[in-house]
Protein backbone atom coordinates (compact mmCIF):
# COMPACT_ATOMS: atom_id res chain seq x y z
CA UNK A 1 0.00 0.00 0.00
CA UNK A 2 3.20 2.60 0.93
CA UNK A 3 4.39 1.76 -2.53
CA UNK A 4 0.78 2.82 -4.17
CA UNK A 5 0.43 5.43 -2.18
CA UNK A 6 4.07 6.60 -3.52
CA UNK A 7 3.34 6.13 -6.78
CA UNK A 8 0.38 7.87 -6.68
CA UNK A 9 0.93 10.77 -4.45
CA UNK A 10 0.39 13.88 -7.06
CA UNK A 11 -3.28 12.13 -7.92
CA UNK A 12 -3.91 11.78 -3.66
CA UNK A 13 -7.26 13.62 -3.96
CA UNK A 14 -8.42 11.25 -6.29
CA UNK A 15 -7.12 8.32 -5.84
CA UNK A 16 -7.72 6.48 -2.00
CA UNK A 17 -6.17 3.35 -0.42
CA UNK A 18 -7.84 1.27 2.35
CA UNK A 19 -6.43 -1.39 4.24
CA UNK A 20 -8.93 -3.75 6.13
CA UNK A 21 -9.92 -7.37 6.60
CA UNK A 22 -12.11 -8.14 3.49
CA UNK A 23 -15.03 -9.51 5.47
CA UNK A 24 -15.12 -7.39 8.21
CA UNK A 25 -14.68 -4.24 5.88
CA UNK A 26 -17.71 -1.44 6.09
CA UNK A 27 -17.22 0.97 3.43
CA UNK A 28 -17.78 4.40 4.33
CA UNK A 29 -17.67 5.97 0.86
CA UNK A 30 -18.91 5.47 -2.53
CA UNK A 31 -16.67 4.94 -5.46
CA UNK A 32 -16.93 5.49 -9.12
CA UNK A 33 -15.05 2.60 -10.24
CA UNK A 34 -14.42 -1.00 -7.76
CA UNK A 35 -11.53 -3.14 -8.81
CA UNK A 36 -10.94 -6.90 -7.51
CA UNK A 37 -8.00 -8.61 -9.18
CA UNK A 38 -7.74 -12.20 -8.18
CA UNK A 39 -9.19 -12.13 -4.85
CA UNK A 40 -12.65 -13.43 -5.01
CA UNK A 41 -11.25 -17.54 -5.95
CA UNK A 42 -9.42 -17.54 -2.52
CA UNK A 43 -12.68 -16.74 -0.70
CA UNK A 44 -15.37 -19.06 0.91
CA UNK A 45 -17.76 -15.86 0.44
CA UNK A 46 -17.18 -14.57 -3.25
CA UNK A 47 -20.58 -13.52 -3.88
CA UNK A 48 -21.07 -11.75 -0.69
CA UNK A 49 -17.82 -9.86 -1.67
CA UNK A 50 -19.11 -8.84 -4.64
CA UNK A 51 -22.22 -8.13 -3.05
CA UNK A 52 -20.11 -5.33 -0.80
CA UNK A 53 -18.78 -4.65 -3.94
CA UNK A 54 -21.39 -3.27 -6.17
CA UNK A 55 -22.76 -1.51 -2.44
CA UNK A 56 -19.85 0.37 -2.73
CA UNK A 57 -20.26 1.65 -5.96
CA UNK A 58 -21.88 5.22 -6.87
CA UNK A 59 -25.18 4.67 -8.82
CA UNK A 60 -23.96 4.41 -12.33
CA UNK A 61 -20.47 3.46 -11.04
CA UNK A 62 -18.49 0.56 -12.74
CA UNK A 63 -17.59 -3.12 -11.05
CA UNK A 64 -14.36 -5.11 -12.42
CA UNK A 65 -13.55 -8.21 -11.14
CA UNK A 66 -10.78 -10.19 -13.00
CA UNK A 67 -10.38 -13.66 -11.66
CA UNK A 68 -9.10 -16.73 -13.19
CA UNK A 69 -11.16 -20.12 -13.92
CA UNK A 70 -9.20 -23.18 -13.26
CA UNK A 71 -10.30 -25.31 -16.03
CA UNK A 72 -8.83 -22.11 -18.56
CA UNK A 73 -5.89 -21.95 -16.83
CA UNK A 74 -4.62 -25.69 -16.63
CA UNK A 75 -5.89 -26.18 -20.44
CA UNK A 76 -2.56 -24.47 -21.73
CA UNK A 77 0.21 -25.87 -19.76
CA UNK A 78 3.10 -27.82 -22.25
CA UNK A 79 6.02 -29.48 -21.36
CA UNK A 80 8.35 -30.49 -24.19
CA UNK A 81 8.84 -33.89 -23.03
CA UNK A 82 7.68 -37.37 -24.59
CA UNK A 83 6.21 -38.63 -21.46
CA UNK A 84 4.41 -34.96 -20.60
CA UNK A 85 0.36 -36.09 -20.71
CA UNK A 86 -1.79 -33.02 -20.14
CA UNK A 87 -4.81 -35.06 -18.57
CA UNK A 88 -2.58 -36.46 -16.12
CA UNK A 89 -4.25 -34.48 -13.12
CA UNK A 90 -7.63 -33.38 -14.70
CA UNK A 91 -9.53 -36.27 -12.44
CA UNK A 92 -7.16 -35.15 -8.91
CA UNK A 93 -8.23 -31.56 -9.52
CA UNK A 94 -11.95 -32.27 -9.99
CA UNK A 95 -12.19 -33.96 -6.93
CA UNK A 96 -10.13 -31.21 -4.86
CA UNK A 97 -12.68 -28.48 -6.50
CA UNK A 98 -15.45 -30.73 -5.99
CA UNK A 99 -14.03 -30.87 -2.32
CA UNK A 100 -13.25 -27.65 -1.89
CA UNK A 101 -16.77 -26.39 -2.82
CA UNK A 102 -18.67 -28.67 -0.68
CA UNK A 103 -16.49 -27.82 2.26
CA UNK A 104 -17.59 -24.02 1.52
CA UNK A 105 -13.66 -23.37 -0.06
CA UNK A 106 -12.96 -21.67 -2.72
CA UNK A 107 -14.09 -21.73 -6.13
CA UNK A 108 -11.93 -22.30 -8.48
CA UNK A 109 -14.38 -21.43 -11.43
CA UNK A 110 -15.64 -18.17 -10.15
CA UNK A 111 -14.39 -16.53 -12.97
CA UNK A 112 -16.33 -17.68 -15.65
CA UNK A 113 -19.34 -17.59 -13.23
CA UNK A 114 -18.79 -13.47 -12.22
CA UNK A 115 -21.22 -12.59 -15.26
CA UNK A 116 -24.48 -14.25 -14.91
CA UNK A 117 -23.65 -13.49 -10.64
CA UNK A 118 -23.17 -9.92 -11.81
CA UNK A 119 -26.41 -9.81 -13.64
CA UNK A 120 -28.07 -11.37 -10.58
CA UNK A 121 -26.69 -9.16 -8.14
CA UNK A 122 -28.14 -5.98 -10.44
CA UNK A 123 -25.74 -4.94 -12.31
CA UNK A 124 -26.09 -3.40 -15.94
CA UNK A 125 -24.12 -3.61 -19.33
CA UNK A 126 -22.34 -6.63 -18.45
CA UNK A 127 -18.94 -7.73 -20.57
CA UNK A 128 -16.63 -9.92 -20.31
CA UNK A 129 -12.98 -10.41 -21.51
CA UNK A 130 -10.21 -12.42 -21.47
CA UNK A 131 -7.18 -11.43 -20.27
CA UNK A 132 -4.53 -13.77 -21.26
CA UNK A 133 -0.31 -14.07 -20.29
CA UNK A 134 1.74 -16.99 -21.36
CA UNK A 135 4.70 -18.09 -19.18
CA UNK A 136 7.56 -19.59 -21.18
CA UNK A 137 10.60 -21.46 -19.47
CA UNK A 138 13.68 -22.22 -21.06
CA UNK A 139 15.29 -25.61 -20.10
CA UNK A 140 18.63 -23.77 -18.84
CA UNK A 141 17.03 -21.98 -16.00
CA UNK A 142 16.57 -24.35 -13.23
CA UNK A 143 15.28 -21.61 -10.42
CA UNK A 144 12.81 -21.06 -12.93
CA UNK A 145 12.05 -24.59 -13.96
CA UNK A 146 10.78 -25.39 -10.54
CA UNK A 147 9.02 -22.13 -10.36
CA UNK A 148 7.24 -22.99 -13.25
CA UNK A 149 6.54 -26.74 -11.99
CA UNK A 150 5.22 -25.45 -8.95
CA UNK A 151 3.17 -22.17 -10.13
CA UNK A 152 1.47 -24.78 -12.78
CA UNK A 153 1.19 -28.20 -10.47
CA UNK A 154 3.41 -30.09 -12.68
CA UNK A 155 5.20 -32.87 -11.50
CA UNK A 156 8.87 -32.26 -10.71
CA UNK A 157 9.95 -35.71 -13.33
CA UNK A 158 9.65 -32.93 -15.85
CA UNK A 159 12.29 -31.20 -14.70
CA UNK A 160 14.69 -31.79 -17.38
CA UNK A 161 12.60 -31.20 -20.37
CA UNK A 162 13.54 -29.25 -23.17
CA UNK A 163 10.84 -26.11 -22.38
CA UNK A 164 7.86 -24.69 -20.73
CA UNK A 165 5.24 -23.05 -21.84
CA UNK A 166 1.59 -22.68 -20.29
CA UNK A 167 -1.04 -19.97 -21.16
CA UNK A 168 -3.03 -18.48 -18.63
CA UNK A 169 -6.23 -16.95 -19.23
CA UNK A 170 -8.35 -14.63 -16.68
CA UNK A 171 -11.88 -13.72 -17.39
CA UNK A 172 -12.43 -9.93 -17.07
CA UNK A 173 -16.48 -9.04 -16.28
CA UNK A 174 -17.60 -5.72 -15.61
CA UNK A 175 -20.85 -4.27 -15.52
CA UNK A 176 -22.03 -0.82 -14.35
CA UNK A 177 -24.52 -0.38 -10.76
């Protein structure tokens, strides 16, 4: 937040900074544009955040939310290996989203769900976009090997393949209170 503030310092009547728990938060203003990036999939609650959300909005005001869905995300990882199968852990993640949504975890597909739960919750003028980043490896950086392995839940016997590559996609909806 010190850093944003920083970098933002000559716009300081414009531009505000608030630092609270999430759930506990109580807005005390109204905003002309809310941003969420990546925070609602870590959240038992995401539609109640939202909810807060759009209530903190000016009439009018614009809601983004950009938030990944899991089933985008692991359809691009590659590894330039022989033995690299891409469905390998399609049936373990199912069953940990499955898991974690019955538990009341996160959802890992909240992303491609914010629309319609944006149209629900009121808002207007609805889009959506992807927002996309690709994350290439090169075999002769090993730090960045197992960064890659990890970041993308790839099994560390791929280690010594040739290269890396997995596109990530984020679903960008918006819509206006």
């Amino acid at each position: 937040i010190e850093n944003a503030k920083e970098i933002f310092h000559d716009n300081s009547e414009m531009v505000s900074f608030e630092v609270a728990a999430l759930n506990d938060y109580k807005p005390t203003a109204e905003y002309d544009v809310v941003i969420c990036q990546a925070v609602l999939r870590h959240l038992p609650n995401p539609v109640q955040i939202l909810k807060k959300m759009i209530d903190t909005a000016k009439d009018g005001g614009l809601v983004i939310c950009t938030e990944p869905s899991r089933r985008l995300e692991n359809a691009g990882v590659y590894i330039d290996s022989t033995d690299f199968y891409p469905f390998k852990n399609d049936d373990y993640l199912e069953q940990k989203w499955i898991k974690e949504i019955k538990s009341g975890g996160r959802d890992y597909q909240i992303g491609i769900k914010l629309p319609i739960v944006m149209e629900r919750l009121g808002l207007k003028n609805i889009g959506v976009r992807i927002n996309d980043y690709v994350d290439y490896v090169r075999s002769e950086d090993k730090d960045e090997i197992s960064r890659f392995l990890s970041d993308h839940d790839v099994d560390s016997e791929f280690s010594d393949s040739n290269g890396f590559v997995a596109a990530r996609c984020h679903v960008l909806s918006y819509g206006n209170k």
